[in-house]
Protein backbone atom coordinates (compact mmCIF):
# COMPACT_ATOMS: atom_id res chain seq x y z
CA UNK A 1 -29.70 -65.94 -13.95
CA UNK A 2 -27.44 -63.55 -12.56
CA UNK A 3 -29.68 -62.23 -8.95
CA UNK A 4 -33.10 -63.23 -7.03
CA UNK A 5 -36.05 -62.67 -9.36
CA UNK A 6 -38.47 -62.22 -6.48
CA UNK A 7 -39.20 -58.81 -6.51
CA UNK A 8 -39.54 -57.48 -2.51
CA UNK A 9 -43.20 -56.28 -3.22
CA UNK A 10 -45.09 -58.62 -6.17
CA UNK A 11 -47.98 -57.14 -7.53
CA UNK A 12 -49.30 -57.05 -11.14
CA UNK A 13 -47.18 -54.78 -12.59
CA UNK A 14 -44.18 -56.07 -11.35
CA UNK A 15 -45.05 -59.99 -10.89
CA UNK A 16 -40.97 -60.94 -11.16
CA UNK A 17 -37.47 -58.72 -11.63
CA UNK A 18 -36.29 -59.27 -15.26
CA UNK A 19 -33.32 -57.24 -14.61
CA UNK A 20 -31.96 -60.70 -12.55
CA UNK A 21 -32.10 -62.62 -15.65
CA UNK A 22 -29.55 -61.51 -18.87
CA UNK A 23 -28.53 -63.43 -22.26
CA UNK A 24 -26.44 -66.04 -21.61
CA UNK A 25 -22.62 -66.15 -23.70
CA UNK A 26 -23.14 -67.63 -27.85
CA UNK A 27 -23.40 -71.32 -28.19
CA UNK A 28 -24.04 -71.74 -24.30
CA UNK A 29 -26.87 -72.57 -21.81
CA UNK A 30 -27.89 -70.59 -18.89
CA UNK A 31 -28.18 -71.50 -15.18
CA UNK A 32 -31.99 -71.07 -14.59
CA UNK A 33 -33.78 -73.96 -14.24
CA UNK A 34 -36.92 -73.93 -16.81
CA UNK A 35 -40.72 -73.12 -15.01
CA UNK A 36 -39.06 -71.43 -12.51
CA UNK A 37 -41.43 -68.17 -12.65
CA UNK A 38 -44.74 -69.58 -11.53
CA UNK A 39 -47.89 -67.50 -12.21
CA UNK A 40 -50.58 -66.07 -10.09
CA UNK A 41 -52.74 -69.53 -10.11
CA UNK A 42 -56.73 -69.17 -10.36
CA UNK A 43 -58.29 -68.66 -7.15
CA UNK A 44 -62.04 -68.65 -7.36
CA UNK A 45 -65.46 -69.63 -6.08
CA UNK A 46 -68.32 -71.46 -8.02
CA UNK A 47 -71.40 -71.99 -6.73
CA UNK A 48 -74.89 -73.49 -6.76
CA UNK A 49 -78.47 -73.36 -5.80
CA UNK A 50 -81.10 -76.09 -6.76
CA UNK A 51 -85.04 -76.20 -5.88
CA UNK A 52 -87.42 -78.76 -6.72
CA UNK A 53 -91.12 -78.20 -6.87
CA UNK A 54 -93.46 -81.04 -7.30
CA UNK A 55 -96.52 -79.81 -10.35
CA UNK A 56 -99.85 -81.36 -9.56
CA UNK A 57 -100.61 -82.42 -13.15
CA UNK A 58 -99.68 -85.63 -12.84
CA UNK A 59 -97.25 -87.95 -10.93
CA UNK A 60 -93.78 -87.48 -11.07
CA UNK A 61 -93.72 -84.70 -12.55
CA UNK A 62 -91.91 -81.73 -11.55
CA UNK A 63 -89.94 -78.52 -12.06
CA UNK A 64 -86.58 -77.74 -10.94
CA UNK A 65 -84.87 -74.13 -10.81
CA UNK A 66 -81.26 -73.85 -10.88
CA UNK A 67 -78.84 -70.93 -9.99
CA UNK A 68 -74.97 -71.25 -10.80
CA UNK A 69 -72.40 -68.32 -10.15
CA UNK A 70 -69.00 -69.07 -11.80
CA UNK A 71 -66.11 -66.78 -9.67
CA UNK A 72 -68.87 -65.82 -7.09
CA UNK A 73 -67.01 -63.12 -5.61
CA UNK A 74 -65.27 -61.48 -9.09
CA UNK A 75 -61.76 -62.38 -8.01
CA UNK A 76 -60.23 -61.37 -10.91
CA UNK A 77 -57.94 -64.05 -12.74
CA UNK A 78 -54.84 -62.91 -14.19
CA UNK A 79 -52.97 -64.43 -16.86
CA UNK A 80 -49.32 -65.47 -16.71
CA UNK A 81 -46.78 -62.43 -17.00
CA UNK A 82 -46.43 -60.74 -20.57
CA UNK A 83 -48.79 -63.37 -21.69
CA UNK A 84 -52.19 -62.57 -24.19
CA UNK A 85 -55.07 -64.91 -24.21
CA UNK A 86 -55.24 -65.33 -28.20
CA UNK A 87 -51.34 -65.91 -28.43
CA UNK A 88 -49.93 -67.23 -25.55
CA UNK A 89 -46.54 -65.72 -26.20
CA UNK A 90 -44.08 -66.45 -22.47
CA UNK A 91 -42.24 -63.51 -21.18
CA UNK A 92 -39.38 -62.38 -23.38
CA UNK A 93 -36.47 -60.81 -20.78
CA UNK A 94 -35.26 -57.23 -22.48
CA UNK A 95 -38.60 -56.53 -23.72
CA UNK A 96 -40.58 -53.64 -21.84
CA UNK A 97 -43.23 -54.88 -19.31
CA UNK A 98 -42.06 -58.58 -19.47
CA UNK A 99 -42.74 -59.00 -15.89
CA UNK A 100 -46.25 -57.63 -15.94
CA UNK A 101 -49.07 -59.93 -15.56
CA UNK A 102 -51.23 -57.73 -18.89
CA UNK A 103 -54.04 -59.87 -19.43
CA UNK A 104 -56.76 -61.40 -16.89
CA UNK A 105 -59.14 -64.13 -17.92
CA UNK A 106 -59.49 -65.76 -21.34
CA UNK A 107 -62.98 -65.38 -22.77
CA UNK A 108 -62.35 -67.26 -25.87
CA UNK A 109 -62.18 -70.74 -24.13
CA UNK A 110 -63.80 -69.93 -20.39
CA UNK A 111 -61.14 -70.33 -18.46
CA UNK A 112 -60.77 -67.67 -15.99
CA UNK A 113 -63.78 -65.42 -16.42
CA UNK A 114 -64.94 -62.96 -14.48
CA UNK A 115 -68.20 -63.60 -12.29
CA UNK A 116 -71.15 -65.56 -14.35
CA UNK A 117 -74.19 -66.54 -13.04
CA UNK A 118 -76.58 -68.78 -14.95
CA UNK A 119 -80.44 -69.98 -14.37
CA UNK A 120 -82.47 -72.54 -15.71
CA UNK A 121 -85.56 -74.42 -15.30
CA UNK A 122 -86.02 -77.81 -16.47
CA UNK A 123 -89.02 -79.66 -16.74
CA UNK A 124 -89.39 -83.59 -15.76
CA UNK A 125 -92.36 -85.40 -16.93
């Protein structure tokens, strides 16, 4: 690490400064500490809605109607930088766009989606 990596204005495009970063000598370690770059988290809300309703038919039995958003508000959820869902390669310093956060949400296992919303009935008897 040869400067500050924290860029004066972080946005997606330009989530750290790779130019503070270079190779360090053959056959020796650099001075960075490892994890130092931290991503842009997951910041979202989930919610729910429930409702009962009692059937005449016969005792006990009812009906109940659910409602579930998943990131309520579409906050989208970007990836780490330089970093693809399917591969999960870390950012390589030297290589164009390392510090760019590319990718948002990773459909293939449901992590960081952008806004579902679900309903269901189920029936108790």
């Amino acid at each position: 690490m040869i400067g500050d990596y924290h860029p004066a204005h972080q946005d997606p495009s330009f989530w750290f400064d790779p130019a503070a970063f270079t190779a360090p000598a053959a056959y020796t370690y650099g001075n960075s500490g490892r994890n130092i770059i931290v991503g842009p988290g997951t910041n979202q809300i989930d919610f729910s809605l429930f409702k009962e309703i009692p059937l005449p038919v016969r005792e006990g039995m009812h009906l109940e109607f659910r409602a579930e958003a998943f990131n309520l508000f579409n906050k989208p959820q970007f990836d780490n930088p330089n970093e693809s869902g399917a591969t999960a390669t870390a950012a390589t310093i030297g290589v164009p766009g390392a510090a760019a956060l590319n990718y948002a949400g990773n459909p293939a296992f449901f992590q960081r989606t952008s806004r579902e919303i679900q309903l269901a009935l189920k029936l108790y008897f």
